[in-house]
N, C-alpha and C. Protein backbone atom coordinates (compact mmCIF):
# COMPACT_ATOMS: atom_id res chain seq x y z
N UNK A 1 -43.58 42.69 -39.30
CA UNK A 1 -42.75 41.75 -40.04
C UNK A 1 -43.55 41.13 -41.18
N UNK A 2 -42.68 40.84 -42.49
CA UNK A 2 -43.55 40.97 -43.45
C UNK A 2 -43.50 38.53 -43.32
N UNK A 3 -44.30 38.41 -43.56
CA UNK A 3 -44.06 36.74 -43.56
C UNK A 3 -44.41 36.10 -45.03
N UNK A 4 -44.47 36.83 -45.76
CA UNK A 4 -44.72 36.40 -46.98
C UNK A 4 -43.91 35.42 -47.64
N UNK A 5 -42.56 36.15 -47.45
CA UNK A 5 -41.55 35.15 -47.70
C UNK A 5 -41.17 33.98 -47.27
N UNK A 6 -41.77 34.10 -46.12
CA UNK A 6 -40.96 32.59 -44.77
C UNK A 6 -41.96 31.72 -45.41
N UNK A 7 -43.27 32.50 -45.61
CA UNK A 7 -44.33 31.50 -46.25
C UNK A 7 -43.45 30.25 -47.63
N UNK A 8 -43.25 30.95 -47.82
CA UNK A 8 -42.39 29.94 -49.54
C UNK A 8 -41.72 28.74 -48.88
N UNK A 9 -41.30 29.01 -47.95
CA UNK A 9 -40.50 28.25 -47.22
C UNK A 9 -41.26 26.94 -46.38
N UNK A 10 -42.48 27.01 -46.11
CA UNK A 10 -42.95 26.13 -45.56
C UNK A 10 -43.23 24.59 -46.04
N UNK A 11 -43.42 24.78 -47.31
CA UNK A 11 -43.08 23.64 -48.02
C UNK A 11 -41.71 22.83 -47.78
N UNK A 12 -40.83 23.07 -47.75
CA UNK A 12 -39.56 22.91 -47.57
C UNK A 12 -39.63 22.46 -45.99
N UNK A 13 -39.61 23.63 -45.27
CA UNK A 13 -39.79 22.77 -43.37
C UNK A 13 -40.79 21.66 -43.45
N UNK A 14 -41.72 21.58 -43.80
CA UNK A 14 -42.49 20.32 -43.63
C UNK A 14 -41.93 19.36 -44.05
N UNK A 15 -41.41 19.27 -45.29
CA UNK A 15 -40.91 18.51 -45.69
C UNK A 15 -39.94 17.65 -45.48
N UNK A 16 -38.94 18.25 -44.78
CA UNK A 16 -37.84 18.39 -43.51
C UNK A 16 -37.84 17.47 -42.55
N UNK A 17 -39.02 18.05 -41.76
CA UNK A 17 -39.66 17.41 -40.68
C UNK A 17 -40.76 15.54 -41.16
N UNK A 18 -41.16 16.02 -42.21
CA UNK A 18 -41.41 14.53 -42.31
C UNK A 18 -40.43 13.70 -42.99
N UNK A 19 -39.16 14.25 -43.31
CA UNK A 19 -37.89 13.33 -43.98
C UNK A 19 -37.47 12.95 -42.16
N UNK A 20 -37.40 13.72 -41.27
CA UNK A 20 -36.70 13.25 -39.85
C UNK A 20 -37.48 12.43 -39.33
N UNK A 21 -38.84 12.48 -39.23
CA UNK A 21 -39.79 11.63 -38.29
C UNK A 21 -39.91 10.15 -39.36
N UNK A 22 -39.72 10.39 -40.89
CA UNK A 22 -40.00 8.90 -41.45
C UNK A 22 -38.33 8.24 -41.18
N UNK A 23 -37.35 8.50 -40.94
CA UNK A 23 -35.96 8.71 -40.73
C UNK A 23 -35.78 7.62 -39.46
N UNK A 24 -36.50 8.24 -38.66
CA UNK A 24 -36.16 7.89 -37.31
C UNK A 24 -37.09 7.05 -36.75
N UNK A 25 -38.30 6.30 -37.27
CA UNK A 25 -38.91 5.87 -36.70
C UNK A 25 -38.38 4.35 -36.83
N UNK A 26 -38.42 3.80 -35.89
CA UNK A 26 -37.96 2.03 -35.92
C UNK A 26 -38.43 1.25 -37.24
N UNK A 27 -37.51 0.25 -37.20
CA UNK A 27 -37.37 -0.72 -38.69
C UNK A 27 -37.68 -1.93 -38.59
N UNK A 28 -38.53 -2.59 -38.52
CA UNK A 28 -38.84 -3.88 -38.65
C UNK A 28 -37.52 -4.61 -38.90
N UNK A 29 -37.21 -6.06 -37.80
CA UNK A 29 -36.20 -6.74 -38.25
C UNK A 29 -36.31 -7.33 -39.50
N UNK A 30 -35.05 -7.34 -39.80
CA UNK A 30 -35.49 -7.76 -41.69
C UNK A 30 -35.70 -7.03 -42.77
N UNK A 31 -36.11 -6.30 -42.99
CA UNK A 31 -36.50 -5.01 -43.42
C UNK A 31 -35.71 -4.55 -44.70
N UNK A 32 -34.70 -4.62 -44.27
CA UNK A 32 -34.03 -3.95 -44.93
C UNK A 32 -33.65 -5.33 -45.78
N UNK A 33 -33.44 -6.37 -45.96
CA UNK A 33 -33.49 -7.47 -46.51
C UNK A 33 -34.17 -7.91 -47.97
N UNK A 34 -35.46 -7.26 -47.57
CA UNK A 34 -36.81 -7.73 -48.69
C UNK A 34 -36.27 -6.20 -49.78
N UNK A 35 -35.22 -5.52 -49.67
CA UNK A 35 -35.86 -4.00 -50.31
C UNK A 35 -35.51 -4.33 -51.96
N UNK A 36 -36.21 -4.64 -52.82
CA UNK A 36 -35.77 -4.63 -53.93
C UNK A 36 -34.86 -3.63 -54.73
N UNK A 37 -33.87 -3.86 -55.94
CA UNK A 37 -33.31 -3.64 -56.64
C UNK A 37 -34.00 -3.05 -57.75
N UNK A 38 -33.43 -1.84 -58.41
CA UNK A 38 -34.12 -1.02 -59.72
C UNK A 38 -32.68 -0.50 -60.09
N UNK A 39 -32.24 -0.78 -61.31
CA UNK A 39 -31.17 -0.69 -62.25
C UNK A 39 -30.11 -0.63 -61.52
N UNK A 40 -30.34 -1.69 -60.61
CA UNK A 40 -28.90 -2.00 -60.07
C UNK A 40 -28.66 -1.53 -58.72
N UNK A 41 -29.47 -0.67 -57.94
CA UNK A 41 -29.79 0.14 -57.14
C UNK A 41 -31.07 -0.29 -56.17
N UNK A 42 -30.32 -0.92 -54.91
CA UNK A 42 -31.92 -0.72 -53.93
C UNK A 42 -32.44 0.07 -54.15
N UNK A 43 -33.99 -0.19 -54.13
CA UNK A 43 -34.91 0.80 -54.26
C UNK A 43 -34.77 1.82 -52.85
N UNK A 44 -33.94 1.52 -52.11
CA UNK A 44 -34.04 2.83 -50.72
C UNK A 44 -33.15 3.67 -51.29
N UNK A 45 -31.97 3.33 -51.92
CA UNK A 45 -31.41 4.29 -52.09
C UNK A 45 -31.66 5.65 -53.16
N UNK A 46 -32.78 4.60 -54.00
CA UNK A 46 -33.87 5.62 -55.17
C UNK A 46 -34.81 7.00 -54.50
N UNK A 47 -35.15 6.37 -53.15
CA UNK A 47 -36.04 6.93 -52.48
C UNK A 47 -35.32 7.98 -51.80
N UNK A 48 -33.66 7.47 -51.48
CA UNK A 48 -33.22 8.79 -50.63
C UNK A 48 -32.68 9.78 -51.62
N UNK A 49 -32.38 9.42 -52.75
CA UNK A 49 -32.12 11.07 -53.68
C UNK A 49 -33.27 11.36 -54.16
N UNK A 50 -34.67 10.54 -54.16
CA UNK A 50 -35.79 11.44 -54.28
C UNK A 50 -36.23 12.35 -53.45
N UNK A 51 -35.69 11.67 -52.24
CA UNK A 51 -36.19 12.78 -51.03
C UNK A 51 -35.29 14.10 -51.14
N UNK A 52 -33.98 13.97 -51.33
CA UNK A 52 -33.29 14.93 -50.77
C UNK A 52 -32.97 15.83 -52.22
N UNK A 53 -33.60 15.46 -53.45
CA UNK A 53 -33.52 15.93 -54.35
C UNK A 53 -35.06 16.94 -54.25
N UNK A 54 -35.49 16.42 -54.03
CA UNK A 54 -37.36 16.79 -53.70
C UNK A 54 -36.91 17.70 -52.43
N UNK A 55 -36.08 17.89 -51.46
CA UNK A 55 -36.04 18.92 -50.34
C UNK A 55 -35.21 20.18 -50.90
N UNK A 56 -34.27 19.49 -51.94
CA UNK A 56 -33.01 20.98 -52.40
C UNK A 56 -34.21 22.00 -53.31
N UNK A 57 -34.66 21.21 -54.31
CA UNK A 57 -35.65 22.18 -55.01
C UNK A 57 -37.33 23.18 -53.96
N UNK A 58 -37.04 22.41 -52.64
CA UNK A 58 -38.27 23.12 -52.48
C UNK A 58 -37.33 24.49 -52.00
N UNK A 59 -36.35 23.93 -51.47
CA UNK A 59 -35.47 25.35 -50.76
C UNK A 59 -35.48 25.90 -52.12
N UNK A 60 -35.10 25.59 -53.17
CA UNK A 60 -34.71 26.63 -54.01
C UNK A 60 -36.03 27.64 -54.53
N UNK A 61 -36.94 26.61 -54.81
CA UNK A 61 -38.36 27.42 -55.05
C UNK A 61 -38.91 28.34 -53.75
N UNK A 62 -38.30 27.91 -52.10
CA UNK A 62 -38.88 28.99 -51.36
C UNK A 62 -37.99 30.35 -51.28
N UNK A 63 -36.63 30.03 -51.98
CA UNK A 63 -35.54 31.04 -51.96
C UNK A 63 -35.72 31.84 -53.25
N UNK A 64 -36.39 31.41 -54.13
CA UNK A 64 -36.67 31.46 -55.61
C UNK A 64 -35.03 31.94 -56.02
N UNK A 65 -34.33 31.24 -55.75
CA UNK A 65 -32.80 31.27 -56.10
C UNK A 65 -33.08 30.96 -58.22
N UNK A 66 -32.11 31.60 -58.49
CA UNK A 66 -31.80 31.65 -60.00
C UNK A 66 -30.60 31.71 -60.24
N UNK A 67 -29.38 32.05 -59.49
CA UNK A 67 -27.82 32.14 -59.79
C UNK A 67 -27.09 30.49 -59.20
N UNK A 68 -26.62 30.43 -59.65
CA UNK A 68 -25.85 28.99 -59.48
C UNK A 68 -24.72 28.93 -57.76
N UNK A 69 -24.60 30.33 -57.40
CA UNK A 69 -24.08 30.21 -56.07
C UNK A 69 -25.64 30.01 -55.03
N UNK A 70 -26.47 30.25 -55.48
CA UNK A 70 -27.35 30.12 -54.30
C UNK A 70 -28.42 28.94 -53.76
N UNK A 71 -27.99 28.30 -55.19
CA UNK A 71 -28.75 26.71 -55.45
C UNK A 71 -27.36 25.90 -54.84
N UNK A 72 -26.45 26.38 -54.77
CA UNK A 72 -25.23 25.89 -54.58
C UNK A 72 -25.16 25.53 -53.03
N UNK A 73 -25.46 26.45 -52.55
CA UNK A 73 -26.14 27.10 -50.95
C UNK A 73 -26.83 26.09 -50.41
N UNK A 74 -27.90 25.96 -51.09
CA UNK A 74 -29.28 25.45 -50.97
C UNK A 74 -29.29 23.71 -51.24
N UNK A 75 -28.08 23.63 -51.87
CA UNK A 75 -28.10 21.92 -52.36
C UNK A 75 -26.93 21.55 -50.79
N UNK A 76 -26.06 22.60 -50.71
CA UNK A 76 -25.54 22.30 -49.88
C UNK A 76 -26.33 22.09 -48.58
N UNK A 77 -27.24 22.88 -47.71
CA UNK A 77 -28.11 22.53 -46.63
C UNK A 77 -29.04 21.62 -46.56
N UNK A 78 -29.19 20.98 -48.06
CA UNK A 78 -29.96 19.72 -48.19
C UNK A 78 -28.97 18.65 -47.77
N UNK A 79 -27.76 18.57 -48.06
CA UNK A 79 -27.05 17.56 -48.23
C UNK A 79 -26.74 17.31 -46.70
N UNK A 80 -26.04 18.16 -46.23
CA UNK A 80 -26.03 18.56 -44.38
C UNK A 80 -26.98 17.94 -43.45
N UNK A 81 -28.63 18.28 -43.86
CA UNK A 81 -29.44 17.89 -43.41
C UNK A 81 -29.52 16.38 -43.56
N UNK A 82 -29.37 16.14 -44.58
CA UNK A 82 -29.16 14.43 -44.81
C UNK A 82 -28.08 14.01 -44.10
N UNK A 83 -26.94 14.76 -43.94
CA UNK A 83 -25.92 14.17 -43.09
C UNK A 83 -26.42 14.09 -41.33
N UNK A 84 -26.94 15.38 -41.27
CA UNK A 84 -27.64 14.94 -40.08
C UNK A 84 -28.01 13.77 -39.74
N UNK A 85 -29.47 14.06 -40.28
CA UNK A 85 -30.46 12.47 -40.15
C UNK A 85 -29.69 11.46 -40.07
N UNK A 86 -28.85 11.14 -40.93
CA UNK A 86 -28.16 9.91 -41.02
C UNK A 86 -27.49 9.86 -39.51
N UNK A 87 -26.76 11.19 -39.06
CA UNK A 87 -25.96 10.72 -38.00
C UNK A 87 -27.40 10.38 -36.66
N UNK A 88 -28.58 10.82 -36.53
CA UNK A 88 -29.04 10.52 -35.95
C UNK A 88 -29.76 9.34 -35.86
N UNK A 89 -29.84 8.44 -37.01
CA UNK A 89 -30.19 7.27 -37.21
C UNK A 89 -29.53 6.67 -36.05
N UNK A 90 -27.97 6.82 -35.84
CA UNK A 90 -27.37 6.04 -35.47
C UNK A 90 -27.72 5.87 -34.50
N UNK A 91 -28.53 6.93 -33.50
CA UNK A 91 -28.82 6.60 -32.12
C UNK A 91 -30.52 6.17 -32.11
N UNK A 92 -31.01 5.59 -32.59
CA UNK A 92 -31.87 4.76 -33.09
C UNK A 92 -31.97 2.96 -33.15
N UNK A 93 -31.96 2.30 -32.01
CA UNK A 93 -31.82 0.70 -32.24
C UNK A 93 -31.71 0.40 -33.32
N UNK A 94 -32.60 0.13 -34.12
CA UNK A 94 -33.21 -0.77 -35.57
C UNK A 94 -32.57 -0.41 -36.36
N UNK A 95 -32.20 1.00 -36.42
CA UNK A 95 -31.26 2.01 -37.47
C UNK A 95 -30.10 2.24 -37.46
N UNK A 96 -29.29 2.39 -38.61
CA UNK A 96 -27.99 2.65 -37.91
C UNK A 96 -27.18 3.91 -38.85
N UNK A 97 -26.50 4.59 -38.96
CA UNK A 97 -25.32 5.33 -39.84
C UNK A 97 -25.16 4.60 -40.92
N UNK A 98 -25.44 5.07 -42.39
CA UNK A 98 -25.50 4.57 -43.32
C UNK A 98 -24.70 5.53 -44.40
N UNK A 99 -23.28 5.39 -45.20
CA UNK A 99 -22.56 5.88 -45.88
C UNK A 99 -23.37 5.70 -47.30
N UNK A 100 -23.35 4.36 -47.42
CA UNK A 100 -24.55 4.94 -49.13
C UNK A 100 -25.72 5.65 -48.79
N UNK A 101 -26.60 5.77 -48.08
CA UNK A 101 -27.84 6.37 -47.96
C UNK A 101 -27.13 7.77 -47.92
N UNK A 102 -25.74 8.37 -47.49
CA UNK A 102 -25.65 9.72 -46.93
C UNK A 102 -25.06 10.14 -48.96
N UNK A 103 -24.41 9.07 -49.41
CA UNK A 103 -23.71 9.78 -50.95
C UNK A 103 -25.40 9.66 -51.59
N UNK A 104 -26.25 8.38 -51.38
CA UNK A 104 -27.95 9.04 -52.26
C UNK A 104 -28.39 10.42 -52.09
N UNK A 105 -28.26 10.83 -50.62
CA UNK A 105 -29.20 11.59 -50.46
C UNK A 105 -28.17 13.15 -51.18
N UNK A 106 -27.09 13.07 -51.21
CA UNK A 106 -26.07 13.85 -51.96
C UNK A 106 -26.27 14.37 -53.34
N UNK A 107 -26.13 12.88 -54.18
CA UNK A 107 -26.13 12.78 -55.35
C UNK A 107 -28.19 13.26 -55.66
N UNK A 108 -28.73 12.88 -54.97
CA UNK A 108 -30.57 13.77 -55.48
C UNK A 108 -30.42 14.86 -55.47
N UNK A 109 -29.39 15.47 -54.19
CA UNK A 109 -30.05 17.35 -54.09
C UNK A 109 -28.93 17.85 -55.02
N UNK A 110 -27.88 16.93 -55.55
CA UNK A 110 -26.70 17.94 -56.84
C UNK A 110 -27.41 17.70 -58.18
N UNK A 111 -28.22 16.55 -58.46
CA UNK A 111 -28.79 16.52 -59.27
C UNK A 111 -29.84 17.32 -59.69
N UNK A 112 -31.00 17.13 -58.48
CA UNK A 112 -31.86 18.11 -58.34
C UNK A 112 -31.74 19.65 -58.90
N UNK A 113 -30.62 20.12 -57.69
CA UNK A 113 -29.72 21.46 -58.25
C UNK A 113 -29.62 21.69 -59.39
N UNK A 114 -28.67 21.07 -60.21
CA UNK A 114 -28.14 20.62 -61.58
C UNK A 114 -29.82 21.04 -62.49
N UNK A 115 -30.81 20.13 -62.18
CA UNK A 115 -31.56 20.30 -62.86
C UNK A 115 -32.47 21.78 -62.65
N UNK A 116 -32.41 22.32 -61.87
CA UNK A 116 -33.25 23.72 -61.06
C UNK A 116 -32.42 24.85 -62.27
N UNK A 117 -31.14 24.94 -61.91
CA UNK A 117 -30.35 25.63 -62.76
C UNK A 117 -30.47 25.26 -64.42
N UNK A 118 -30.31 24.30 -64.63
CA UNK A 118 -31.12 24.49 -66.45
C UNK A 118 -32.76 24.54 -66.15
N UNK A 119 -33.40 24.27 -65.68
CA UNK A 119 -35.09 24.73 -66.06
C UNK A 119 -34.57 26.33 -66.17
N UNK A 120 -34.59 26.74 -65.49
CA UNK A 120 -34.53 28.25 -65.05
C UNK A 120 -33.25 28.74 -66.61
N UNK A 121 -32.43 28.51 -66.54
CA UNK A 121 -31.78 29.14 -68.00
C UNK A 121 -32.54 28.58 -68.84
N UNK A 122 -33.15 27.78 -69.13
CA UNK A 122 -33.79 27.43 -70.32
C UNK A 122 -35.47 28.14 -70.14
N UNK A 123 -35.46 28.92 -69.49
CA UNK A 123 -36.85 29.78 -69.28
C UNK A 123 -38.10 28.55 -68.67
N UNK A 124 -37.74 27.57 -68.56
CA UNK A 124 -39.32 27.05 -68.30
C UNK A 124 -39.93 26.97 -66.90
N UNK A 125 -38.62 27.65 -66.00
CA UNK A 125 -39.04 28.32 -64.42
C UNK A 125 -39.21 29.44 -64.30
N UNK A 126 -38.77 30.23 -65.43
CA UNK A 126 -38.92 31.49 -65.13
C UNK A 126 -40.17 32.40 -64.73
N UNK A 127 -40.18 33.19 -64.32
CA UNK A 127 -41.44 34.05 -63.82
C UNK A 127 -41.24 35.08 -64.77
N UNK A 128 -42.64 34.96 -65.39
CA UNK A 128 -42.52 36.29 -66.70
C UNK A 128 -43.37 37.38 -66.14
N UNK A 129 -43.21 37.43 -64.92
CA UNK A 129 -43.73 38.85 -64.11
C UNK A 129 -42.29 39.62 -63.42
N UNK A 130 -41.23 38.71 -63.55
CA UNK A 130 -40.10 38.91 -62.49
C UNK A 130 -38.93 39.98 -63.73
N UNK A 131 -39.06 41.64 -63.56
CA UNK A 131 -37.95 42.09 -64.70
C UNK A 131 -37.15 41.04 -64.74
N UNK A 132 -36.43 40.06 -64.38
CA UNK A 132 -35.37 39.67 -64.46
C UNK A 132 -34.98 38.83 -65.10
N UNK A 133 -36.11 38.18 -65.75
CA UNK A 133 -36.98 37.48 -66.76
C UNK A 133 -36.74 37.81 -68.13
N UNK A 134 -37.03 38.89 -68.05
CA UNK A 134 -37.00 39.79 -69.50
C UNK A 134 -35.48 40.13 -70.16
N UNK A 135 -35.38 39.59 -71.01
CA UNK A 135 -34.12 39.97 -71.36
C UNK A 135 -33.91 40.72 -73.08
């Protein structure tokens, strides 16, 4: 079995795995209280489309996806995964099911997406070893 490929991918599972374990670990009472505001926007909710914008592109870079159905794919199992987590928050004391944290973590990996798909038509992802490249 060739593992070269699953390799690309490891970036992405790690990544995964430390979005669930920072996810789930207990919250200081209060906590959520002190979280400052950035253009209008708790800063957590900045942090959850960074994350889940930062997880769609690693899938896409371990998929090395280039067509718009497969980033499509790929933004979609980010978003899922965030729906997860979230539902598992809920069984978490300190934590609970959170509807804005689940549309942040949404709106990072369509954005993300969004942005994967123009680098790549605009050549500045492209692989100029890949024929497919060459046009």
């Amino acid at each position: 079995m060739d593992w070269s490929g699953f390799r690309r991918y490891l970036p992405a599972v790690g990544f995964s795995l430390l979005l669930l374990v920072t996810s789930l670990l207990p919250v200081p009472e209060g906590a959520g209280e002190q979280v400052p505001a950035l253009l209008g926007f708790r800063l957590d909710k900045w942090v959850h489309a960074a994350s889940y914008g930062t997880l769609a592109v690693l899938l896409a870079w371990g998929r090395q996806a280039r067509d718009v159905i497969t980033v499509a794919a790929l933004v979609t199992v980010s978003v899922c995964y965030g729906a997860g987590v979230e539902l598992l928050q809920g069984l978490v004391p300190s934590r609970g099911v959170s509807g804005t944290d689940f549309v942040a973590n949404a709106v990072g990996a369509v954005l993300a997406g969004l942005a994967w798909i123009a680098a790549h038509r605009s050549s500045i992802l492209s692989d100029r070893t890949d024929p497919r490249s060459r046009q």
